[in-house]
C-alpha atoms as a PDB file:
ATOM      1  CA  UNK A   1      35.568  20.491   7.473  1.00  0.00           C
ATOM      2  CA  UNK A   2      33.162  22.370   9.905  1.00  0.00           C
ATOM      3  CA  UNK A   3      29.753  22.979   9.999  1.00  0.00           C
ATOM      4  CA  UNK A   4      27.480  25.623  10.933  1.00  0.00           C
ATOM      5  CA  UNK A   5      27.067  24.613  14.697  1.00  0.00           C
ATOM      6  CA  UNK A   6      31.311  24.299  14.749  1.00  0.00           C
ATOM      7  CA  UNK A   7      31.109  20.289  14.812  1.00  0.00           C
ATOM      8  CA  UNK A   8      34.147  19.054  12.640  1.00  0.00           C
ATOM      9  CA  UNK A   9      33.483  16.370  10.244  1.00  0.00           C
ATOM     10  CA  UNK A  10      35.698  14.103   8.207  1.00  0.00           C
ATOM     11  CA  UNK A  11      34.920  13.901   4.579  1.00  0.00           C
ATOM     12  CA  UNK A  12      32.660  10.462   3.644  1.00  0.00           C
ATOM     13  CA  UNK A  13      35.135   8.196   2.723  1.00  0.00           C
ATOM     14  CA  UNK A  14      32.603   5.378   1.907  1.00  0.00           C
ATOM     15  CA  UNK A  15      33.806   2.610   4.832  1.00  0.00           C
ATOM     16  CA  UNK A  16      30.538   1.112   4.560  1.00  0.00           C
ATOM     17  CA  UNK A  17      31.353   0.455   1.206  1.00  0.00           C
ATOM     18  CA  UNK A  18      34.863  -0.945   1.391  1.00  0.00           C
ATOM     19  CA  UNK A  19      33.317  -3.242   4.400  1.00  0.00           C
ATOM     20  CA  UNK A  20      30.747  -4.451   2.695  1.00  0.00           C
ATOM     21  CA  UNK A  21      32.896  -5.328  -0.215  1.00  0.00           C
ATOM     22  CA  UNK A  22      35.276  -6.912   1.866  1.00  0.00           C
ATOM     23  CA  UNK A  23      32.753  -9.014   3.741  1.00  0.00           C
ATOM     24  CA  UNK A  24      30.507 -10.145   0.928  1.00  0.00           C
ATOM     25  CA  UNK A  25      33.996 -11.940  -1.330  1.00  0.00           C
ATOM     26  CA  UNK A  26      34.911 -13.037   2.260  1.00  0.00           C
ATOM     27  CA  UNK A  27      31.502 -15.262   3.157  1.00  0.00           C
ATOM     28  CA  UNK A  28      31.223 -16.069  -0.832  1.00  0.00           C
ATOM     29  CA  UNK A  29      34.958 -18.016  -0.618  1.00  0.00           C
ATOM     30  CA  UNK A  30      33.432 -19.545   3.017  1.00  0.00           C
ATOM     31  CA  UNK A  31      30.793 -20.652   1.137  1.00  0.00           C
ATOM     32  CA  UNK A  32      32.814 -22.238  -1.575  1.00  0.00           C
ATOM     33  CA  UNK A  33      35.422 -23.336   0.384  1.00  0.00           C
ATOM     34  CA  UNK A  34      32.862 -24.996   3.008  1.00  0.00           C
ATOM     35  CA  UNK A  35      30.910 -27.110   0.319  1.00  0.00           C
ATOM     36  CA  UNK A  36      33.959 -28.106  -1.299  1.00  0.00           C
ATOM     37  CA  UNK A  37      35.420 -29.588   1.781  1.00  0.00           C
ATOM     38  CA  UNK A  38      33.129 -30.549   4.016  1.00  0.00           C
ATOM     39  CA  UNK A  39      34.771 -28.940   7.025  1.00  0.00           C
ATOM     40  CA  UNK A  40      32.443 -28.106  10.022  1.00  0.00           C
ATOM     41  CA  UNK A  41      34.636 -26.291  11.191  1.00  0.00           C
ATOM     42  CA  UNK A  42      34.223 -23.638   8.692  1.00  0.00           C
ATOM     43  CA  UNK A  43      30.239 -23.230   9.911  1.00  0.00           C
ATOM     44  CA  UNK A  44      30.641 -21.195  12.608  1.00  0.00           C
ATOM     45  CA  UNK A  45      32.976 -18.536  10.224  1.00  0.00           C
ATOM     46  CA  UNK A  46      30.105 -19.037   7.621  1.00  0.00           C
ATOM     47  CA  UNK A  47      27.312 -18.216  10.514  1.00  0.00           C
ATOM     48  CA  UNK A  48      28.810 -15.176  11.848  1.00  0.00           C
ATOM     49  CA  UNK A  49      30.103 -13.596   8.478  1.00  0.00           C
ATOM     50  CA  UNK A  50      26.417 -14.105   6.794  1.00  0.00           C
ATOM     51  CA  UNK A  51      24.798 -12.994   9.930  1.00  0.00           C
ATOM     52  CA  UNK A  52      26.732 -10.018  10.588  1.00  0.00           C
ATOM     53  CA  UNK A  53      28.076  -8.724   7.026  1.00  0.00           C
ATOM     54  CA  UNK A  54      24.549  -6.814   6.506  1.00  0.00           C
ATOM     55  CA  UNK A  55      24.114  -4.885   9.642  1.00  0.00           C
ATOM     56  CA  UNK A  56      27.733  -4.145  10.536  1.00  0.00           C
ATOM     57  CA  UNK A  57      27.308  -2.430   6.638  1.00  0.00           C
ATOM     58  CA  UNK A  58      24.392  -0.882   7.661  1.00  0.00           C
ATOM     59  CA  UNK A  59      25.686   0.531  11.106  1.00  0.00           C
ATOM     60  CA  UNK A  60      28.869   1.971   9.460  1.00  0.00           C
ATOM     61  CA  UNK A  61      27.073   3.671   6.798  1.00  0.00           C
ATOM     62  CA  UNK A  62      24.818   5.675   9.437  1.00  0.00           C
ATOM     63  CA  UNK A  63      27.813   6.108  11.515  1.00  0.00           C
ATOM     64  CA  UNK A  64      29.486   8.207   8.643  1.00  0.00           C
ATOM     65  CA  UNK A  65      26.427  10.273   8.401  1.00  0.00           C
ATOM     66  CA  UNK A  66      26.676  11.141  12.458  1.00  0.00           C
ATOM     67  CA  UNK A  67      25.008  14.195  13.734  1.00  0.00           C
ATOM     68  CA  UNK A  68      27.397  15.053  16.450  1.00  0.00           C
ATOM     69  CA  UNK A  69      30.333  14.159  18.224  1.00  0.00           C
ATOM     70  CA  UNK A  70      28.640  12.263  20.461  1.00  0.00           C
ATOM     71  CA  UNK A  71      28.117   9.473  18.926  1.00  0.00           C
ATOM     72  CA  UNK A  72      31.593   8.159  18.748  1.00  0.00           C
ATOM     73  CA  UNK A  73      32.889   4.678  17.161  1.00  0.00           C
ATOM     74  CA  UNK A  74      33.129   2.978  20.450  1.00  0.00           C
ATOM     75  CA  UNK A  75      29.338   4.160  21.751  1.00  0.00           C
ATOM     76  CA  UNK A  76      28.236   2.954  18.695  1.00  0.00           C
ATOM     77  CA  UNK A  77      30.178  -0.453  19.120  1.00  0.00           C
ATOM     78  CA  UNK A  78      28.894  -0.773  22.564  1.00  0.00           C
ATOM     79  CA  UNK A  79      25.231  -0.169  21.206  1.00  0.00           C
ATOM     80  CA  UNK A  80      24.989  -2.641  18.794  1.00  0.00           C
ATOM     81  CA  UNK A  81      27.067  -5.829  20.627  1.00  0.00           C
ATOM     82  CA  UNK A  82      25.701  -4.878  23.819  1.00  0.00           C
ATOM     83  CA  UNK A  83      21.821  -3.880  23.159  1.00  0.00           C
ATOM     84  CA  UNK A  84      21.852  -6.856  20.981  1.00  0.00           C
ATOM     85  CA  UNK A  85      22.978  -9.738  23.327  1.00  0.00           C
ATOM     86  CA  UNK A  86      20.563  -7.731  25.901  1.00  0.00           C
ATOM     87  CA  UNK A  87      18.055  -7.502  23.318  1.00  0.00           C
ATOM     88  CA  UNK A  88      17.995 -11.103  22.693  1.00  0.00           C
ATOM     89  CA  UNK A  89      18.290 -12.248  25.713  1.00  0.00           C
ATOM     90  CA  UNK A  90      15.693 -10.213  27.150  1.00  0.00           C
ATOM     91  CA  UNK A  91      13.234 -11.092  24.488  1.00  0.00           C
ATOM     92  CA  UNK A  92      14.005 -14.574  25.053  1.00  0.00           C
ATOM     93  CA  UNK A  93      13.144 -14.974  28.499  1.00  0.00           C
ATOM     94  CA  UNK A  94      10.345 -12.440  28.232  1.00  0.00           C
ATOM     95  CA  UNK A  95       8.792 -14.756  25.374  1.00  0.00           C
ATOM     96  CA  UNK A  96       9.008 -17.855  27.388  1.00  0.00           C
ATOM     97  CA  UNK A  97       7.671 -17.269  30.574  1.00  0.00           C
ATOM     98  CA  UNK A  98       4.778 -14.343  29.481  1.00  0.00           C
ATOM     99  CA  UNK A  99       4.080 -15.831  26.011  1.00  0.00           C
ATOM    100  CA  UNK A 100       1.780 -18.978  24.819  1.00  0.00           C
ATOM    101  CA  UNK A 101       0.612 -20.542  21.307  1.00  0.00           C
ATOM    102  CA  UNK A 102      -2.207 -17.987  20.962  1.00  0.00           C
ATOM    103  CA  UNK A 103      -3.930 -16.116  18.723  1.00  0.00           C
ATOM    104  CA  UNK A 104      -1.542 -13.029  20.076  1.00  0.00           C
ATOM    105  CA  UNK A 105       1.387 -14.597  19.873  1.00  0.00           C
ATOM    106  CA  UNK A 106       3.131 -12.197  17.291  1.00  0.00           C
ATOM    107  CA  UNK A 107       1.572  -9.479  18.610  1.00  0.00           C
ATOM    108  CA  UNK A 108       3.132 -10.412  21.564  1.00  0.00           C
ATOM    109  CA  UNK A 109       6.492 -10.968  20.237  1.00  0.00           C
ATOM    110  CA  UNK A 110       6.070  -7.392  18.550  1.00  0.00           C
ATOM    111  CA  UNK A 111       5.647  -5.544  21.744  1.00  0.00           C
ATOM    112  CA  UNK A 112       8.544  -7.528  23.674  1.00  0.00           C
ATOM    113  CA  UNK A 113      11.521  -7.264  21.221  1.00  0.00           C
ATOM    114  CA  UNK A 114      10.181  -3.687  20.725  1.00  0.00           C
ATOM    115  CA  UNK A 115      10.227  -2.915  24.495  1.00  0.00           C
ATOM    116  CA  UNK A 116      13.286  -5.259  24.933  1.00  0.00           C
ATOM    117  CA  UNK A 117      15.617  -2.956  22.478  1.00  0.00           C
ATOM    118  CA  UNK A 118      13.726   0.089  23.690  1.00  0.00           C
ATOM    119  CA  UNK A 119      15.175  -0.279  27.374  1.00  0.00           C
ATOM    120  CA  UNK A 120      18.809  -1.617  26.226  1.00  0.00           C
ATOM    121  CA  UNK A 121      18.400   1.972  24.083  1.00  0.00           C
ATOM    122  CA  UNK A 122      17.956   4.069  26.985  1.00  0.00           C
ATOM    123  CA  UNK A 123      20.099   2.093  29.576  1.00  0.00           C
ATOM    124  CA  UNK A 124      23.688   2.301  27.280  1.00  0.00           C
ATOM    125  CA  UNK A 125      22.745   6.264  26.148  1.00  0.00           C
ATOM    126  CA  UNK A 126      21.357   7.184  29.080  1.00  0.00           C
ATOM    127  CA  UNK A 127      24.880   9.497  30.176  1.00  0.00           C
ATOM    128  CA  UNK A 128      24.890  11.002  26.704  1.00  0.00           C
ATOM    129  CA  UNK A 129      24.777  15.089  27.597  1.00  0.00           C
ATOM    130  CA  UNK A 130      23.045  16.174  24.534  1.00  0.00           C
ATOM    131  CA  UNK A 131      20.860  13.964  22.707  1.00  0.00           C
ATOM    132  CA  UNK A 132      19.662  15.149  19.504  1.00  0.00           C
ATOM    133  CA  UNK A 133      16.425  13.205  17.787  1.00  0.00           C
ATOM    134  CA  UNK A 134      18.941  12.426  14.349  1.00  0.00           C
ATOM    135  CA  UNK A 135      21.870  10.909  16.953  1.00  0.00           C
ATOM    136  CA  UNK A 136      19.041   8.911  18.148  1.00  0.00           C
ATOM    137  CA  UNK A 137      17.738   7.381  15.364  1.00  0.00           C
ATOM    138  CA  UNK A 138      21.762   6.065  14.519  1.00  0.00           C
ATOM    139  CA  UNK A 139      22.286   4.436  18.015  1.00  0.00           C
ATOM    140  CA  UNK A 140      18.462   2.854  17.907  1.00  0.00           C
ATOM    141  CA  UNK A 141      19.205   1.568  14.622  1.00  0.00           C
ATOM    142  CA  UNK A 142      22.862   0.376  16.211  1.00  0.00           C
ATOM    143  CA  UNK A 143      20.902  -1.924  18.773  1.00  0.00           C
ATOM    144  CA  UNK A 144      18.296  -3.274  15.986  1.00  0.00           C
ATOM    145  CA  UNK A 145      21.176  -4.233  14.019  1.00  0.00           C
ATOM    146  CA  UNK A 146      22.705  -5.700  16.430  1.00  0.00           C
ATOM    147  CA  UNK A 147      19.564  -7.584  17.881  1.00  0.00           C
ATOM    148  CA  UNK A 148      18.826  -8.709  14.208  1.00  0.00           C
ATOM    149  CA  UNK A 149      22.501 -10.155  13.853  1.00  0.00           C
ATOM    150  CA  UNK A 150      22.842 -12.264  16.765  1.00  0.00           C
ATOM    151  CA  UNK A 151      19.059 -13.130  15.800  1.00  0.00           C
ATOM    152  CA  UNK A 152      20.382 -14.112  12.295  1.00  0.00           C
ATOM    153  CA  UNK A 153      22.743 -15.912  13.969  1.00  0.00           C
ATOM    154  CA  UNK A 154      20.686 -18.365  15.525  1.00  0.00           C
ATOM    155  CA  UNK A 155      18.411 -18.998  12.485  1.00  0.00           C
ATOM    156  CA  UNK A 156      20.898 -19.682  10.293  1.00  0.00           C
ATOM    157  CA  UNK A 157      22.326 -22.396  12.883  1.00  0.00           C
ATOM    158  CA  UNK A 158      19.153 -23.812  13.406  1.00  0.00           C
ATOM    159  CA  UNK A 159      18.721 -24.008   9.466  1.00  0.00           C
ATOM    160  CA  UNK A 160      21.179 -26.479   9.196  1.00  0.00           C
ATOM    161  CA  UNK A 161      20.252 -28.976  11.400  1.00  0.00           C
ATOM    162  CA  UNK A 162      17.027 -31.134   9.347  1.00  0.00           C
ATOM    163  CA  UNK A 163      16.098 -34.191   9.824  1.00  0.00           C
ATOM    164  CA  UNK A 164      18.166 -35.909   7.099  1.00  0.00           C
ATOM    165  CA  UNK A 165      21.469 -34.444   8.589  1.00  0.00           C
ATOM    166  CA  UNK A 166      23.205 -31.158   7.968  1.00  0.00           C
ATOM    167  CA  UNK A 167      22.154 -28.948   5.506  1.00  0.00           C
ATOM    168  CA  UNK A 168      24.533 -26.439   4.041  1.00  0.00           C
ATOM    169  CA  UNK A 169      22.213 -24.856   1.418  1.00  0.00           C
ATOM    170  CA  UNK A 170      19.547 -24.243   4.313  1.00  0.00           C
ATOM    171  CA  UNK A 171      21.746 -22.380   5.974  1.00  0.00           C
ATOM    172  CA  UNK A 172      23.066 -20.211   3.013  1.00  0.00           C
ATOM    173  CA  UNK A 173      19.517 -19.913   2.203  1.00  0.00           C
ATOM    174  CA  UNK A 174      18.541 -18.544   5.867  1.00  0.00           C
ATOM    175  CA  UNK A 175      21.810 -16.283   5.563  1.00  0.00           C
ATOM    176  CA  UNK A 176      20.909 -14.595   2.063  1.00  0.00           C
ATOM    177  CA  UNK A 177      17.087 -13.805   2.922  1.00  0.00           C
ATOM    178  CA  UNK A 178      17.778 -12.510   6.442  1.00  0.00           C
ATOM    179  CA  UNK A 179      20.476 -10.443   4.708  1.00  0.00           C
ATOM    180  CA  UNK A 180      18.469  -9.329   2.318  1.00  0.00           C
ATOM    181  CA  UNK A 181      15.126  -8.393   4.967  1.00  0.00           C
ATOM    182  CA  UNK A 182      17.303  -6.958   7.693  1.00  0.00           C
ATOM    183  CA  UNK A 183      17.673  -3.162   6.335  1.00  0.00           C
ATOM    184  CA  UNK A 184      14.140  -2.943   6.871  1.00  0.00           C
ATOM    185  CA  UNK A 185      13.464  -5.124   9.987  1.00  0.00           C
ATOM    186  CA  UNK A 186      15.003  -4.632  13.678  1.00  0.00           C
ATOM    187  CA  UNK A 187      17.392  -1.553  12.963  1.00  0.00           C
ATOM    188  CA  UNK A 188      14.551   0.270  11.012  1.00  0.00           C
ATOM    189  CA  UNK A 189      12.128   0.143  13.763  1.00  0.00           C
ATOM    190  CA  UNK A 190      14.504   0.828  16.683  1.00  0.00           C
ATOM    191  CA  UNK A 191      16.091   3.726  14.715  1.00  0.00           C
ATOM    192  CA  UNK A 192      12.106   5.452  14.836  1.00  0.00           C
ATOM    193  CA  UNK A 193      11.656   4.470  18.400  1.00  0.00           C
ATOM    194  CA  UNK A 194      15.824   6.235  18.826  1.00  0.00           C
ATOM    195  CA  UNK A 195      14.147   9.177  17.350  1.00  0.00           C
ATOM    196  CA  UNK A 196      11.306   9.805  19.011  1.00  0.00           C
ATOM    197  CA  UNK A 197      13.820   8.947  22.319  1.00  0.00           C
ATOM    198  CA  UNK A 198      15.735  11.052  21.932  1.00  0.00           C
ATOM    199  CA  UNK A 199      13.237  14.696  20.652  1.00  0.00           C
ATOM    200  CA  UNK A 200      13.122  16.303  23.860  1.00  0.00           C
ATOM    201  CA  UNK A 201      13.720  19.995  23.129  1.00  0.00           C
ATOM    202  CA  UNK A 202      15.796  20.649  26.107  1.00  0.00           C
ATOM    203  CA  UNK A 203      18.041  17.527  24.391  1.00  0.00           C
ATOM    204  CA  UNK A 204      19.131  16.698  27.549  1.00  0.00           C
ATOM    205  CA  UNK A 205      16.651  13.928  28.541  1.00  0.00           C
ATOM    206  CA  UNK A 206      14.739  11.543  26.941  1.00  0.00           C
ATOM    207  CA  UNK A 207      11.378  12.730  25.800  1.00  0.00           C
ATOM    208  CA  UNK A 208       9.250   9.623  27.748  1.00  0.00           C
ATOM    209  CA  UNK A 209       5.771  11.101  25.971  1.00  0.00           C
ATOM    210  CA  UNK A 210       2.430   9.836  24.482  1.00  0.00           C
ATOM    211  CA  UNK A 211       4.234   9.947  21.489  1.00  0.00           C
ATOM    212  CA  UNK A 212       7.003   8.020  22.318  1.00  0.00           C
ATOM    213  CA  UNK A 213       3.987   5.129  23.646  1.00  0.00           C
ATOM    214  CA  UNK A 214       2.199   5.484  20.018  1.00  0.00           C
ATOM    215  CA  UNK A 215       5.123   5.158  18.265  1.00  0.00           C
ATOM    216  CA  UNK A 216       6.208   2.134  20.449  1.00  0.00           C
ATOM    217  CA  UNK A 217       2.926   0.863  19.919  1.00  0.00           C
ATOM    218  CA  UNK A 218       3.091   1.156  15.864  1.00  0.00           C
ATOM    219  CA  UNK A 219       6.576  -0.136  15.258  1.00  0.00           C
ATOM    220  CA  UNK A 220       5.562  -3.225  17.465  1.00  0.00           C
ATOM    221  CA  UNK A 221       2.594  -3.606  15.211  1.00  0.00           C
ATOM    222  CA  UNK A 222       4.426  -3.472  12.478  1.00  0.00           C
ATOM    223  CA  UNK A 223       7.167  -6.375  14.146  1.00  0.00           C
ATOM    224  CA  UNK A 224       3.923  -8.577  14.710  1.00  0.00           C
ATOM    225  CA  UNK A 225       2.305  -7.771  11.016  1.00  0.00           C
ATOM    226  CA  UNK A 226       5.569  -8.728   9.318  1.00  0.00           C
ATOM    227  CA  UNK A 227       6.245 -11.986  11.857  1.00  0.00           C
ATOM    228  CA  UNK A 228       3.143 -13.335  10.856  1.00  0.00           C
ATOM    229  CA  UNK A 229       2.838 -12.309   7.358  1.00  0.00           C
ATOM    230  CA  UNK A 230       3.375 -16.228   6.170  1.00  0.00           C
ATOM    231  CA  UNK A 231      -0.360 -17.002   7.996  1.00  0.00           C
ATOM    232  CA  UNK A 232      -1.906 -14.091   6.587  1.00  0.00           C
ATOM    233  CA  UNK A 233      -0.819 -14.715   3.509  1.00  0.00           C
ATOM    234  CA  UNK A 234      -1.569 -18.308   3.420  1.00  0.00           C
ATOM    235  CA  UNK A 235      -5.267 -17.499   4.952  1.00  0.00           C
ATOM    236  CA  UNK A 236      -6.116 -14.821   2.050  1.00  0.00           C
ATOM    237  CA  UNK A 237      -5.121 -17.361  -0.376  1.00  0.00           C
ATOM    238  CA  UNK A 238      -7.192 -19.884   1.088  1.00  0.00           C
ATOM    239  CA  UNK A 239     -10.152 -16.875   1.356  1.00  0.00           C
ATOM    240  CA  UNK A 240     -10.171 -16.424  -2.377  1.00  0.00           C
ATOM    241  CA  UNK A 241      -8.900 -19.345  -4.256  1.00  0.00           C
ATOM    242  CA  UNK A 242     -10.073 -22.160  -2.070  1.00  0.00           C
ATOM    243  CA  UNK A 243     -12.560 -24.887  -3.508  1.00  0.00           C
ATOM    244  CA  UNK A 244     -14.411 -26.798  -1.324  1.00  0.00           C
ATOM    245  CA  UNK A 245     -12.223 -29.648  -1.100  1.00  0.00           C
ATOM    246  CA  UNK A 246      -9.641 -28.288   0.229  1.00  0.00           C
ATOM    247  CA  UNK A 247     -11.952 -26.944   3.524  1.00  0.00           C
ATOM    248  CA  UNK A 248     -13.085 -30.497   3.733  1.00  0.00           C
ATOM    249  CA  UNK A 249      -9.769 -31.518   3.999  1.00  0.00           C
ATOM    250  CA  UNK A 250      -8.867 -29.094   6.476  1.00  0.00           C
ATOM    251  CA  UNK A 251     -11.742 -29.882   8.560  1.00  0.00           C
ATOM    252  CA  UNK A 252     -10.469 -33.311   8.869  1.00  0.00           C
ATOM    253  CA  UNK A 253      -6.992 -32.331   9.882  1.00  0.00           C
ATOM    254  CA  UNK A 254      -4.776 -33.208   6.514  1.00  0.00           C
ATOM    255  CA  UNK A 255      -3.415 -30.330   4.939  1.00  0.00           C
ATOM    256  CA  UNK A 256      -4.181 -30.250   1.030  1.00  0.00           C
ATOM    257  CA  UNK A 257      -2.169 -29.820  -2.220  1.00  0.00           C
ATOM    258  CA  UNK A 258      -2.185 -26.476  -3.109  1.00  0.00           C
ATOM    259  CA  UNK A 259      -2.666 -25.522  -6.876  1.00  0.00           C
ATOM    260  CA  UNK A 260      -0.217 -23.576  -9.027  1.00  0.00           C
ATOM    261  CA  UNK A 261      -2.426 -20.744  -9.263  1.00  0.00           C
ATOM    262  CA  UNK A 262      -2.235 -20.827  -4.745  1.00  0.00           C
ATOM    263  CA  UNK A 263       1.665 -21.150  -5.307  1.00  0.00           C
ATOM    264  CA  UNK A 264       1.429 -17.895  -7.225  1.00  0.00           C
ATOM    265  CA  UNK A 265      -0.517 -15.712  -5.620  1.00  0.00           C
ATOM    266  CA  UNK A 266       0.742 -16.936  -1.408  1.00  0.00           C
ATOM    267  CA  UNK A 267       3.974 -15.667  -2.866  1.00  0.00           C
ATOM    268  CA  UNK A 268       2.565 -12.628  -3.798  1.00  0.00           C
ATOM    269  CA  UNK A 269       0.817 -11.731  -1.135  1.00  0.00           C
ATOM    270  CA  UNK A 270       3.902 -13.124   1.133  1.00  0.00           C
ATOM    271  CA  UNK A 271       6.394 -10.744  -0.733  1.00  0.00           C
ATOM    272  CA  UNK A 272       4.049  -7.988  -1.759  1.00  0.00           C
ATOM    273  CA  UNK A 273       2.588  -7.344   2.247  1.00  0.00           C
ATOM    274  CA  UNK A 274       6.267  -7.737   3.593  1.00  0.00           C
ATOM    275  CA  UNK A 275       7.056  -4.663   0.570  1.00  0.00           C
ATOM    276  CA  UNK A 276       3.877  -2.482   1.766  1.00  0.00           C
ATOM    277  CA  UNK A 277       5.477  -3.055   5.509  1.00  0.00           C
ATOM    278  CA  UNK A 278       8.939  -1.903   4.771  1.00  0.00           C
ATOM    279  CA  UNK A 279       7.630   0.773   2.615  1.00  0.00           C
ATOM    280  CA  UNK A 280       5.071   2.055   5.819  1.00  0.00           C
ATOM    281  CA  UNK A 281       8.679   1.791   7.988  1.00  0.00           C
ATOM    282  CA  UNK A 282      11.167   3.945   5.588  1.00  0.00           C
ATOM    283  CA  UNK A 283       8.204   6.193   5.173  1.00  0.00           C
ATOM    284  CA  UNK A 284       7.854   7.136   9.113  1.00  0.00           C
ATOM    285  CA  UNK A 285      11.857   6.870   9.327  1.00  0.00           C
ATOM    286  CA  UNK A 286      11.996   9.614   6.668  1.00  0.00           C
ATOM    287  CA  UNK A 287       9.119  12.011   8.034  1.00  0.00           C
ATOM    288  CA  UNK A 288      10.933  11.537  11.870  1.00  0.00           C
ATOM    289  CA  UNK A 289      14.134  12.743  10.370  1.00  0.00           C
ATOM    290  CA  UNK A 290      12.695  15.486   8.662  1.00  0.00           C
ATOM    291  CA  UNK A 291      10.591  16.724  12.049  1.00  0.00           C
ATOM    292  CA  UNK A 292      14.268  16.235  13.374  1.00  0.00           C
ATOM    293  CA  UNK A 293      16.250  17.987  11.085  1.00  0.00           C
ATOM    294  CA  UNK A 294      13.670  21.195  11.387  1.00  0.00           C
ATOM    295  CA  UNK A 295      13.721  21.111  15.241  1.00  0.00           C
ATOM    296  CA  UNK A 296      17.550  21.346  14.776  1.00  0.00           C
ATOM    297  CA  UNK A 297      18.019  24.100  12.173  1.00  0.00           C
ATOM    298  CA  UNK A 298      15.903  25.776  14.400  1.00  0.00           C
ATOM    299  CA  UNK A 299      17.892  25.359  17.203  1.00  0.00           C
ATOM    300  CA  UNK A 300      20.824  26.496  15.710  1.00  0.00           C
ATOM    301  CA  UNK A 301      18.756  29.783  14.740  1.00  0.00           C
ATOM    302  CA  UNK A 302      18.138  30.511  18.188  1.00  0.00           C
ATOM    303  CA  UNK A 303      21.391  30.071  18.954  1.00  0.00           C
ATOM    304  CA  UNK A 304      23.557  32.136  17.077  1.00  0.00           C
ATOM    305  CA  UNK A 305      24.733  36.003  18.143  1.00  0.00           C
ATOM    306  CA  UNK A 306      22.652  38.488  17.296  1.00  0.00           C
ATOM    307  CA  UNK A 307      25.015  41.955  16.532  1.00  0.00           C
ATOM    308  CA  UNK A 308      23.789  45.386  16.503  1.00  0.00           C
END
């Protein structure tokens, strides 16, 4: 099948699907399997499938919706393993010699992951000889999966050390909300920053512009708003439920007993701001790939024979 610029494409044959499928039965008999035996050694199969399952999904399913032949299986491959061990390592070192326990902090954080994926972006695409705003968005979304993977990774192992011994259900419990968070985490705010990468209108360089810094600028502030949503939750509960006890406890360093009513309403705020970010994220992601999609319909106006 062939499209109006002469790109073949293969029909959609759902892959995404069948490795999603696949994966999820997979880490559900780990799971079993690994609390009905016991065996450690099955942790490392459980950490990697519940880590990886959601963004390898994720990645497949943009890969079958491709702009060009550019973007071929093992680019994208390379984008996500790669730019995420580079994203995570960079952030990592970045965070511990620039960042302290501050006020900042997550700011911080925000605007070195962002940066830190941003560069591993343009340093594995940089040879690409057309680069097309839509082909962008799938590669930057490639590298936040990836980044948000190996991340995963390392929660979920930390998860299940505690302090009275290994702790299976942490980690399943790290695995599942990760899972469930990372469509609209890492690989949704890369994928706007791929975007706006990769809009130049002579497609081939990258379009390094003002709006390429504001956009860099929002998705970080959206990294640090939904890092440190727990505290702001926690603080506008405190702001309108507290009593006066409770900031007399505070005051004196012990950390009160919340009410049911607190319970209630942290966990709405917790879930409900984390919603209002992801919806702000899919929002932009859509309105980029429509700019996109215009930009290249118009393209392909200009570019086809006139007669006569």
């Amino acid at each position: 099948m062939t499209d109006e610029r002469g790109i073949h494409r293969q029909p959609r044959r759902r892959a995404w699907l069948r490795i999603f499928g696949t994966g999820l039965l997979l880490w559900v008999l780990t799971v079993v399997v690994t609390f009905a035996t016991g065996n450690p050694n099955l942790v490392p199969t459980l950490v990697l499938l519940g880590s990886f399952l959601v963004p390898v999904t994720f990645v497949a399913w943009a890969f079958e919706r491709r702009h060009s032949g550019e973007v071929t299986a093992e680019l994208l491959l390379t984008t996500f393993i790669t730019g995420g061990v580079l994203g995570v390592l960079g952030a990592s070192l970045l965070e511990t010699y620039l960042l302290h326990p501050s006020a900042g902090l997550f700011l911080g954080v925000g605007l070195v992951e962002e940066a830190v994926k941003l560069g591993a972006l343009i340093v594995l695409t940089r040879r690409l000889a057309r680069k097309s705003a839509l082909d962008g968005m799938i590669l930057g979304a490639a590298v936040g999966f990836g980044f948000a993977a190996f991340e995963s990774a390392g929660y979920a192992f930390t998860a299940l050390f505690t302090e009275q011994g290994l702790s299976l259900v942490d980690l399943v419990q790290t695995e599942i909300l990760r899972g469930l968070l990372a469509p609209v985490g890492h690989g949704l705010w890369t994928a706007i920053l791929g975007g706006v990468l990769f809009s130049a209108s002579d497609h081939r360089h990258f379009a390094f512009s003002r709006r390429l810094l504001l956009s860099y600028l929002g998705v970080s502030l959206l990294h640090a708003l939904w890092d440190s949503m727990h505290g702001i939750a926690l603080a506008l509960t405190l702001l309108l439920t507290g009593t006066p006890r409770q900031f007399q406890l505070l005051e004196q360093g012990y950390q009160p007993r919340p009410t049911p009513l607190q319970v209630n309403l942290f966990t709405a705020l917790s879930w409900g701001g984390l919603a209002v970010l992801a919806v702000v994220g899919v929002v932009w992601l859509a309105a980029e790939r429509r700019i996109a999609s215009r930009a290249e319909r118009s393209a392909v106006f200009w570019r086809m024979p006139t007669t006569g």
